[in-house]
C-alpha atoms as a PDB file:
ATOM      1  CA  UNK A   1      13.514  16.587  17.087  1.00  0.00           C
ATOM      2  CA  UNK A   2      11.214  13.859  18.091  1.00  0.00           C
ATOM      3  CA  UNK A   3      12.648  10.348  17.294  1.00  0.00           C
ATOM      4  CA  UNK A   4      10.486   7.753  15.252  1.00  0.00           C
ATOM      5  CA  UNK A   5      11.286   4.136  15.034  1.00  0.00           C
ATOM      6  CA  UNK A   6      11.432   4.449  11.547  1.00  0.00           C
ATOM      7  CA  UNK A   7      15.133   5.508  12.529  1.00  0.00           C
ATOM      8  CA  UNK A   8      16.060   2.409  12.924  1.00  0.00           C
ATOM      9  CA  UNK A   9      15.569   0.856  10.142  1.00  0.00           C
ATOM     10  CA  UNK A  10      18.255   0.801   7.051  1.00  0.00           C
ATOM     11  CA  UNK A  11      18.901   3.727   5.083  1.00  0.00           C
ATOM     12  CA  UNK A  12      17.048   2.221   2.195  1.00  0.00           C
ATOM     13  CA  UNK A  13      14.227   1.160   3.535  1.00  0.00           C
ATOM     14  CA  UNK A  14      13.941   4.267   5.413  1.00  0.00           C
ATOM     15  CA  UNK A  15      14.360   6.346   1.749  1.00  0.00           C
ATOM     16  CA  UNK A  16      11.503   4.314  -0.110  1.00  0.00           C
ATOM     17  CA  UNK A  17       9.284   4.720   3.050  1.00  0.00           C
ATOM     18  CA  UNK A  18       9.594   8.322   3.127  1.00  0.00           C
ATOM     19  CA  UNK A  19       9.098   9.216  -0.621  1.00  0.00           C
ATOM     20  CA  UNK A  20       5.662   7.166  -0.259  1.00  0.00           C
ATOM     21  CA  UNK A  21       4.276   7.975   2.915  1.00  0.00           C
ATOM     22  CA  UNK A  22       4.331  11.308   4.813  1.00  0.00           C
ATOM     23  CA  UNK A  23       4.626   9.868   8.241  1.00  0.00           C
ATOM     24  CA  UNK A  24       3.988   6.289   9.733  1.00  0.00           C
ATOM     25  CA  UNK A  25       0.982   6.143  11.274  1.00  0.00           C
ATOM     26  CA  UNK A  26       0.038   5.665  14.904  1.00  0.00           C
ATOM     27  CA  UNK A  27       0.236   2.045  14.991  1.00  0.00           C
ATOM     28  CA  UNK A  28       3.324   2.072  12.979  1.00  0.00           C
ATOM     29  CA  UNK A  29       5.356   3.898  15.259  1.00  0.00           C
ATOM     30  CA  UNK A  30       4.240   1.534  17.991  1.00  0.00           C
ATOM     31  CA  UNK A  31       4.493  -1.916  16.140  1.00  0.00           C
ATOM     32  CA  UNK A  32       8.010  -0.713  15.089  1.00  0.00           C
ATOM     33  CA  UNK A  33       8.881  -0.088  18.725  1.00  0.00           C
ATOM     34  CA  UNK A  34       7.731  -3.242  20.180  1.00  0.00           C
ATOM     35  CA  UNK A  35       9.080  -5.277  17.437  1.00  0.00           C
ATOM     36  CA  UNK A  36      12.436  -3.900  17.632  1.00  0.00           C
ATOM     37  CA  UNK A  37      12.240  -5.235  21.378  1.00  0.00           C
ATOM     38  CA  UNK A  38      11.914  -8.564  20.843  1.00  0.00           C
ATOM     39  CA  UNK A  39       8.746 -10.041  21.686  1.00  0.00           C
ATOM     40  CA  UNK A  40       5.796 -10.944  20.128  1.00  0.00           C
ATOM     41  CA  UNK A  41       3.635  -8.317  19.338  1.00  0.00           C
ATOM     42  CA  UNK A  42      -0.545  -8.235  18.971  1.00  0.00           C
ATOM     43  CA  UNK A  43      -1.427  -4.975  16.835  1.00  0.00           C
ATOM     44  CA  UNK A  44      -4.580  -3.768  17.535  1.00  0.00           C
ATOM     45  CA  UNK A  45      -6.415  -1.100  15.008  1.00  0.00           C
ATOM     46  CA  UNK A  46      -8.822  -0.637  12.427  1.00  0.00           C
ATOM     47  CA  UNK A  47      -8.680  -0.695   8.583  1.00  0.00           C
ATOM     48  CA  UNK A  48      -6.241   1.556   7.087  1.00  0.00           C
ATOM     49  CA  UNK A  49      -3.886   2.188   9.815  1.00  0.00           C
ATOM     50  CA  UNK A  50      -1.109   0.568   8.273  1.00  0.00           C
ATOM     51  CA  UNK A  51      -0.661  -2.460  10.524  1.00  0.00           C
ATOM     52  CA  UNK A  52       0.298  -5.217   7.658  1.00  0.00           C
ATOM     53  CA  UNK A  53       2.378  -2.899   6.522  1.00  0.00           C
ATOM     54  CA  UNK A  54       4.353  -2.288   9.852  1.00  0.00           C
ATOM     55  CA  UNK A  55       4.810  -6.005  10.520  1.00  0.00           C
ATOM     56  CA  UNK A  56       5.997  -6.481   6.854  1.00  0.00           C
ATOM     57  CA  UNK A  57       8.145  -3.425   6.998  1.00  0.00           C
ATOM     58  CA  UNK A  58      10.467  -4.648   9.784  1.00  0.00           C
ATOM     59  CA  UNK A  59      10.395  -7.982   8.544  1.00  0.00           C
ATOM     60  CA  UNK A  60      11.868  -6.866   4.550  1.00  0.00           C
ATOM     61  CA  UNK A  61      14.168  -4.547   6.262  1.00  0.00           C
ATOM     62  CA  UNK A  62      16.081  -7.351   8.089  1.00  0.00           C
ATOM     63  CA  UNK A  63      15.576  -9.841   5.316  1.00  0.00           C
ATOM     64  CA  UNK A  64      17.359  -6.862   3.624  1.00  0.00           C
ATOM     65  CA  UNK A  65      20.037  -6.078   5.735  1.00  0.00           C
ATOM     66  CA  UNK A  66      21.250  -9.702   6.311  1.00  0.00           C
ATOM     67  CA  UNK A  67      22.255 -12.434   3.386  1.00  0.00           C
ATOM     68  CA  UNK A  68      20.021 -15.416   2.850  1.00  0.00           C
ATOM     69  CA  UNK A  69      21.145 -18.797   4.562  1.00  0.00           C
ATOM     70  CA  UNK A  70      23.712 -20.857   2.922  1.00  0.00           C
ATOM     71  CA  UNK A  71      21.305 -23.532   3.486  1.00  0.00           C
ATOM     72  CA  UNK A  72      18.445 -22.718   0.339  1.00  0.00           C
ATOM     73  CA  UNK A  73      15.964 -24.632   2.521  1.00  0.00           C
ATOM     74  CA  UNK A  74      16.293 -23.170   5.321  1.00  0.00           C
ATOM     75  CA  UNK A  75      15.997 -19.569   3.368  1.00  0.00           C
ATOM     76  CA  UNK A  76      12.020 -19.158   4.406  1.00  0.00           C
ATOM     77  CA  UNK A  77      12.549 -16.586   7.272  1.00  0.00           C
ATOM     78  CA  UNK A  78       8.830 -15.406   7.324  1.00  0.00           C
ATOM     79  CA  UNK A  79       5.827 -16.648   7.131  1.00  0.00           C
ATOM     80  CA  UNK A  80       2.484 -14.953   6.841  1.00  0.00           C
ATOM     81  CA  UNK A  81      -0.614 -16.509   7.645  1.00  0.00           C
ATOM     82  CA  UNK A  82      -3.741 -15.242   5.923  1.00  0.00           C
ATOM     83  CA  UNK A  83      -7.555 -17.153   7.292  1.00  0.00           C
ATOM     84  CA  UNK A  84      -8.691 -15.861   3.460  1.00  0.00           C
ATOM     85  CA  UNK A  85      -6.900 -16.633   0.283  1.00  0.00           C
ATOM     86  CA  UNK A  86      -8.101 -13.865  -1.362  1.00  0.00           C
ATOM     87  CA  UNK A  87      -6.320 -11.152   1.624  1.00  0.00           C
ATOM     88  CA  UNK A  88      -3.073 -13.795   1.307  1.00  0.00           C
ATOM     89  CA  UNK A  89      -3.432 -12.620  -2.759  1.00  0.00           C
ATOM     90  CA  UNK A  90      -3.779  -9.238  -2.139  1.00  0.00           C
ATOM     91  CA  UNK A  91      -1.037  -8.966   0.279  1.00  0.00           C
ATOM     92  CA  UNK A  92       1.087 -10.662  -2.016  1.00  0.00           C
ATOM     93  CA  UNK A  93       0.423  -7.735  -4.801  1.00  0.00           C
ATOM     94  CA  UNK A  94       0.754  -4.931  -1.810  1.00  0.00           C
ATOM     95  CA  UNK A  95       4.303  -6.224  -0.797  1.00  0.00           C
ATOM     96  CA  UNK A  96       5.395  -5.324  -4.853  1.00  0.00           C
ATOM     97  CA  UNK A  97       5.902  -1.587  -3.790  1.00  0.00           C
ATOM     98  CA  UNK A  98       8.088  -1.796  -1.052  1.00  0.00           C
ATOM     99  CA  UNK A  99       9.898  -4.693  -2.517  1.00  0.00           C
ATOM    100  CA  UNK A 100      10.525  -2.213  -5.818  1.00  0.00           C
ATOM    101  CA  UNK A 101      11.083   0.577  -3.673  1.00  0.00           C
ATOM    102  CA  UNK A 102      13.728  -0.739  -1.156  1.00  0.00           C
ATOM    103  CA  UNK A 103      16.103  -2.327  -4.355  1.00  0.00           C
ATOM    104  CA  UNK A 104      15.771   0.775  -6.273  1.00  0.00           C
ATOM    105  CA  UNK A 105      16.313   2.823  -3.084  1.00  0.00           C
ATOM    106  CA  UNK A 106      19.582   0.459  -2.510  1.00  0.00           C
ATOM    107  CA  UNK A 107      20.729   0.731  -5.863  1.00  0.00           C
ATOM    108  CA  UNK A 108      20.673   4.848  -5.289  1.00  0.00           C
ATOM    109  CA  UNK A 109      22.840   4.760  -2.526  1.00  0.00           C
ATOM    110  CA  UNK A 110      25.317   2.362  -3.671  1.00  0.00           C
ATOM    111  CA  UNK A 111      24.254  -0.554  -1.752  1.00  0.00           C
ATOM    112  CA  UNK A 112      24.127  -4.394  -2.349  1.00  0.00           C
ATOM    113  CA  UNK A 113      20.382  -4.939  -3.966  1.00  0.00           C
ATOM    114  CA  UNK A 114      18.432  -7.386  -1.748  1.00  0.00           C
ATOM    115  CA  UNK A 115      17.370 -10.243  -3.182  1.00  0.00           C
ATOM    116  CA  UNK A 116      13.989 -10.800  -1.371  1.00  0.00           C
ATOM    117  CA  UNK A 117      11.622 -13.525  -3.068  1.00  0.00           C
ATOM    118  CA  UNK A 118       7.852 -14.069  -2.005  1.00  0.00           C
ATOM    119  CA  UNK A 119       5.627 -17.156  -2.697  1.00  0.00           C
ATOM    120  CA  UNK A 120       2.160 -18.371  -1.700  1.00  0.00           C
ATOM    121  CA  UNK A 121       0.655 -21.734  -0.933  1.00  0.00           C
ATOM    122  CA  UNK A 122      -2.573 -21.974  -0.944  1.00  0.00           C
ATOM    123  CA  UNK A 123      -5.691 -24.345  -2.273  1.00  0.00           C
ATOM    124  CA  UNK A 124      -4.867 -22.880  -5.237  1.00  0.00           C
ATOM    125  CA  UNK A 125      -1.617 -23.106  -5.649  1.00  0.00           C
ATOM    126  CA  UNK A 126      -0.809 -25.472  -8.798  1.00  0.00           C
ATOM    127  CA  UNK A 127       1.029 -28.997  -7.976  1.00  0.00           C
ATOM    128  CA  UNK A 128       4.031 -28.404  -9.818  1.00  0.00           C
ATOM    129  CA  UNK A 129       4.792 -25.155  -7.770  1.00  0.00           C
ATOM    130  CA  UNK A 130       4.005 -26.227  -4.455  1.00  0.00           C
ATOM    131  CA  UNK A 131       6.711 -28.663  -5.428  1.00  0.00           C
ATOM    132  CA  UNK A 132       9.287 -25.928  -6.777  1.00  0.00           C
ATOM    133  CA  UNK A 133       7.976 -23.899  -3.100  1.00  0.00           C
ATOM    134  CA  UNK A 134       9.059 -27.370  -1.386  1.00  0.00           C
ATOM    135  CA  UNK A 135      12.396 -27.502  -2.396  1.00  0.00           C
ATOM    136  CA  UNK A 136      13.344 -23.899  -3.262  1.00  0.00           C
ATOM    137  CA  UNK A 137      10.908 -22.111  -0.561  1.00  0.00           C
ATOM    138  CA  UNK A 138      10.792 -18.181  -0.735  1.00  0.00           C
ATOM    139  CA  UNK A 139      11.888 -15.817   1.856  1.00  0.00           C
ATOM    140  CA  UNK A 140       8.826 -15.065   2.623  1.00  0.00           C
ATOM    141  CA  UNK A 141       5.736 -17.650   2.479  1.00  0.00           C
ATOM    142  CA  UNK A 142       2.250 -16.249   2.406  1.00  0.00           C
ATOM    143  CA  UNK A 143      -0.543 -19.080   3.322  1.00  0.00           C
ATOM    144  CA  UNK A 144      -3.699 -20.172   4.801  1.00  0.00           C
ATOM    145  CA  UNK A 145      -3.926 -22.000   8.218  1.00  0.00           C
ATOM    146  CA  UNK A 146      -5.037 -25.073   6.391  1.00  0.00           C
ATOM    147  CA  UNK A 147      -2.278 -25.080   3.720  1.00  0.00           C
ATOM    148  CA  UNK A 148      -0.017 -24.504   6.779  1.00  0.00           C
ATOM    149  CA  UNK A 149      -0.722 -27.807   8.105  1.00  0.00           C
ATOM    150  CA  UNK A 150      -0.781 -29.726   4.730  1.00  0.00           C
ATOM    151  CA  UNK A 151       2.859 -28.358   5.029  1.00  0.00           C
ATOM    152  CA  UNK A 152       3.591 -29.675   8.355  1.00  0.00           C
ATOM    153  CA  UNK A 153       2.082 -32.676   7.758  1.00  0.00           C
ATOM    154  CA  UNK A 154       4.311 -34.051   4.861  1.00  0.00           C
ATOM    155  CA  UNK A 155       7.379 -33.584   3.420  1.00  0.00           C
ATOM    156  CA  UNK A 156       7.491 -29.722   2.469  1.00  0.00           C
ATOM    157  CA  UNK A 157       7.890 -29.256   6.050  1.00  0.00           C
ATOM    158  CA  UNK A 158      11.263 -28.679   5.901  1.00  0.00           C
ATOM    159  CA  UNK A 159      10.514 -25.641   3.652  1.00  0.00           C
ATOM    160  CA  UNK A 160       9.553 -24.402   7.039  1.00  0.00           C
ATOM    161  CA  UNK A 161      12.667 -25.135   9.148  1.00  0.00           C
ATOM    162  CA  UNK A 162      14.158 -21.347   8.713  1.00  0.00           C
ATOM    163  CA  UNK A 163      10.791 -19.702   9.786  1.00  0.00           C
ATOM    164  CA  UNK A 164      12.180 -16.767  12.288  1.00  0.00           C
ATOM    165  CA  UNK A 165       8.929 -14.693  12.371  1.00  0.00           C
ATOM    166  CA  UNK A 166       5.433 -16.095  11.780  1.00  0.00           C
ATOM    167  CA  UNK A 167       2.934 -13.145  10.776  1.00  0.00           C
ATOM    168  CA  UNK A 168      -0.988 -13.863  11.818  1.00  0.00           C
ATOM    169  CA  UNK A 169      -3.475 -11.715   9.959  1.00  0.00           C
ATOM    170  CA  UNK A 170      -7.149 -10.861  11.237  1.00  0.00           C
ATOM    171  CA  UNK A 171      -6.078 -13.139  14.160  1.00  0.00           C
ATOM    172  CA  UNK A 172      -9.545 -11.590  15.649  1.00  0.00           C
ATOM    173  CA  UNK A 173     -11.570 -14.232  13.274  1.00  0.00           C
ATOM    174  CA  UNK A 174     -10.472 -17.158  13.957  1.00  0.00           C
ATOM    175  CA  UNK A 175      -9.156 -16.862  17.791  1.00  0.00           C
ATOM    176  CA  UNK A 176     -12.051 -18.990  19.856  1.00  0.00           C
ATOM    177  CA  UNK A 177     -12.702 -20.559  17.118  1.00  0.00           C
ATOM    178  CA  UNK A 178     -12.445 -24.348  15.344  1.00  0.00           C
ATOM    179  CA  UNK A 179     -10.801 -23.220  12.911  1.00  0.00           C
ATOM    180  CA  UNK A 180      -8.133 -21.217  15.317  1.00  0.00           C
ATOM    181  CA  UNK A 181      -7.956 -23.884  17.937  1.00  0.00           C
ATOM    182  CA  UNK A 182      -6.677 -26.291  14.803  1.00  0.00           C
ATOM    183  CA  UNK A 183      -4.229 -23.499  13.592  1.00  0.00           C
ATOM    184  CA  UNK A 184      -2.729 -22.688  16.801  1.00  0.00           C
ATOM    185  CA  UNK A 185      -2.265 -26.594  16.879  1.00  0.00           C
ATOM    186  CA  UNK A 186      -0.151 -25.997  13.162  1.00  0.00           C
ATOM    187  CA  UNK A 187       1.559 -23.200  14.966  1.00  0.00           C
ATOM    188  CA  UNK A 188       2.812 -25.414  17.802  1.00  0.00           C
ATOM    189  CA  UNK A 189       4.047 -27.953  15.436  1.00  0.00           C
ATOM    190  CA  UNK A 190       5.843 -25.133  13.302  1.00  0.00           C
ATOM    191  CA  UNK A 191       7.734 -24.437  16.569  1.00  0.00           C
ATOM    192  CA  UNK A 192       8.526 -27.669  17.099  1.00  0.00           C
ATOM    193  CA  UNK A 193      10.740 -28.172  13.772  1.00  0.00           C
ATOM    194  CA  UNK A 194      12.879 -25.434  14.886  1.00  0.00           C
ATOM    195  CA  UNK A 195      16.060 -24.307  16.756  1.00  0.00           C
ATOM    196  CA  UNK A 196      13.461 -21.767  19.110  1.00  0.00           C
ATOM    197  CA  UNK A 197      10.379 -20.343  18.583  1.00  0.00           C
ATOM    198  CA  UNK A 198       9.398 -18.253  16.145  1.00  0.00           C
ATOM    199  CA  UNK A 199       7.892 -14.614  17.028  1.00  0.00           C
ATOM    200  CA  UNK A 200       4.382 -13.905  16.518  1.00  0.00           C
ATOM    201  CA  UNK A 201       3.026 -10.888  15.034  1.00  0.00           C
ATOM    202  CA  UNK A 202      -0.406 -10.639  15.218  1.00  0.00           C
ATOM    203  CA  UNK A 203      -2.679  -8.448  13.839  1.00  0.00           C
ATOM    204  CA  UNK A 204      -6.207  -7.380  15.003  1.00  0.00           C
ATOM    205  CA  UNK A 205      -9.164  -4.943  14.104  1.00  0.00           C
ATOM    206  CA  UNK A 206     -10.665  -3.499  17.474  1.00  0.00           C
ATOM    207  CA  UNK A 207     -11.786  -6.452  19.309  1.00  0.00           C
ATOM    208  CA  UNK A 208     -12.331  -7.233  23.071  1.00  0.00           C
ATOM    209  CA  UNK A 209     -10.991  -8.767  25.297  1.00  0.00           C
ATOM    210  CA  UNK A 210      -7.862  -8.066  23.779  1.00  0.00           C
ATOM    211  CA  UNK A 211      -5.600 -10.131  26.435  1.00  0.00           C
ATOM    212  CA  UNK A 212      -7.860 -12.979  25.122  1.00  0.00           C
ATOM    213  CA  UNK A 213      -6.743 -13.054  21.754  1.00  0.00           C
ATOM    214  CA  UNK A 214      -3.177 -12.147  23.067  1.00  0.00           C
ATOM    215  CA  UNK A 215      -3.330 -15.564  24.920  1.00  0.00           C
ATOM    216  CA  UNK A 216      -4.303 -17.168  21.871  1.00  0.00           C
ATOM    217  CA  UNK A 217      -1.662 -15.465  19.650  1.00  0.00           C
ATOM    218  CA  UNK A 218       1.408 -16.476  22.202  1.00  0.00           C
ATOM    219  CA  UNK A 219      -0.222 -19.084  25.166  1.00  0.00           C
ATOM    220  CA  UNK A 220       1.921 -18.811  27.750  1.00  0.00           C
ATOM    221  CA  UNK A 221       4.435 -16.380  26.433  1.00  0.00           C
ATOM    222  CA  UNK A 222       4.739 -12.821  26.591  1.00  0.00           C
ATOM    223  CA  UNK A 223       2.513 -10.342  24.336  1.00  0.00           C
ATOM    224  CA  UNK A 224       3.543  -6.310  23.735  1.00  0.00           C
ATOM    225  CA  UNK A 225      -0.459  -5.245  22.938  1.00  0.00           C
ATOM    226  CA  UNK A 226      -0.224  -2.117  20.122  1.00  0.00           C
ATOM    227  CA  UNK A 227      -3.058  -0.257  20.381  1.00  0.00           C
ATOM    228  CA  UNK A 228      -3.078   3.108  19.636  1.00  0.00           C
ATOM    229  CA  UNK A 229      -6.277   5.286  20.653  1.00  0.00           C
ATOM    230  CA  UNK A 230      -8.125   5.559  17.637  1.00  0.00           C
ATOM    231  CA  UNK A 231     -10.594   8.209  18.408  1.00  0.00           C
ATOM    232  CA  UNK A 232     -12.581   9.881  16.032  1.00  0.00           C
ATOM    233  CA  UNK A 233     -14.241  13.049  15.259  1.00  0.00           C
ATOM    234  CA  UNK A 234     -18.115  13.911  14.352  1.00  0.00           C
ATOM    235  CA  UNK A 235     -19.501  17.213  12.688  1.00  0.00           C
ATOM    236  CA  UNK A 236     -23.354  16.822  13.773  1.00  0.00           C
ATOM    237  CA  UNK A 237     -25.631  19.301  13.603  1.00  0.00           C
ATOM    238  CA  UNK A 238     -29.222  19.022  14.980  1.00  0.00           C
ATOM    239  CA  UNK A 239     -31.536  20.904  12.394  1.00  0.00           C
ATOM    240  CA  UNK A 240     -35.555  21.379  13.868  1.00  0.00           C
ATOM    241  CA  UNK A 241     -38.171  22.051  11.099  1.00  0.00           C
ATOM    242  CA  UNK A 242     -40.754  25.053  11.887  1.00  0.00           C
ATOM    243  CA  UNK A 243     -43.680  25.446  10.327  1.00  0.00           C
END
């Protein structure tokens, strides 16, 4: 029997995965295995191949498996970096499934029920809860690049000082950028606040050079590229008209 690195994870969040999905997809499998090596990963592939999903996935199933920090500030393990508020919105609905699925799928088999909590700052985020964010942040903090650095640039960035995995959607858009040169200047600052780097997960559509947006995700550190062949097939037919 072929292994998938889906195995690895924790019984329950192995049960709600497989009552939703039939099988993880190509870039799943991969993202899973690199991730569960250690470095920072760059996942490569188009719409629909479940790459937010993969980085999430590991990320809730050791948030899941492990109790929060005794320190609450310090309980913000990952953070998610959106360049669009409305993606950081819809991502924050998505993660409702798997968040419902792994306590119910823990409660079945008799095990502790995570407590997982998600939040998101953003330009539209109302003052009195990026206060409550400040000073009881989430375990997992979904944001913009320029919310990130109102963050590290006053006092709620010590909401930030248990950040273990930093998640970079549609890293493609803003790498070469303005926009990414300033983020990747938040990103060095994030690092900066704590005990060692955080990992970076990035994640891509098709886009080349890849080992250029790999050196912007990580500069000077290590990058596992994900990027499954995504071939695809064509039913053409060549019809000739005859009078």
């Amino acid at each position: 029997m072929v292994r998938s690195a889906l195995d690895s994870f924790s019984p329950a969040t192995r049960g709600w995965f497989a009552g939703a999905f039939t099988a993880p997809t190509a870039a799943q499998e991969g993202a899973w295995t690199a991730i569960g090596a250690g470095s920072d990963v760059l996942v490569v592939a188009p719409t629909g191949s479940g790459k937010t999903l993969a980085a999430f996935l590991a990320a809730l199933d050791r948030l899941a498996s492990a109790p929060p920090p005794a320190e609450p500030k310090k309980r913000c393990r990952v953070l998610y970096v959106s360049p669009l508020k409305a993606l950081a919105v819809d991502v924050e609905r998505n993660l409702r499934s798997p968040l419902t699925g792994i306590r119910q799928e823990s409660v079945r088999l008799g095990l502790t029920e995570p407590d997982i909590r998600v939040g998101i700052r953003s330009g539209d985020t109302p003052p009195a809860e990026r206060r409550a964010l400040a000073t009881r942040p989430p375990d997992i903090l979904i944001t913009t690049p320029e919310s990130l650095f109102l963050m590290l640039t006053s006092a709620a960035r010590d909401a930030l000082a248990g950040v273990e995995t930093v998640i970079l959607d549609e890293v493609h858009a803003v790498a070469g950028t303005k926009r990414g040169a300033h983020l990747a200047l938040s990103l060095e600052r994030l690092d900066e606040l704590l005990p060692r780097p955080a990992r970076r997960i990035g994640l891509s559509a098709t886009v080349r050079p890849v080992d250029e947006v790999a050196r912007y995700l990580s500069p000077g550190r290590a990058v596992e590229i994900v990027q499954p062949p995504s071939g695809k097939e064509f039913d053409l037919s060549v019809v000739v008209p005859v009078e």
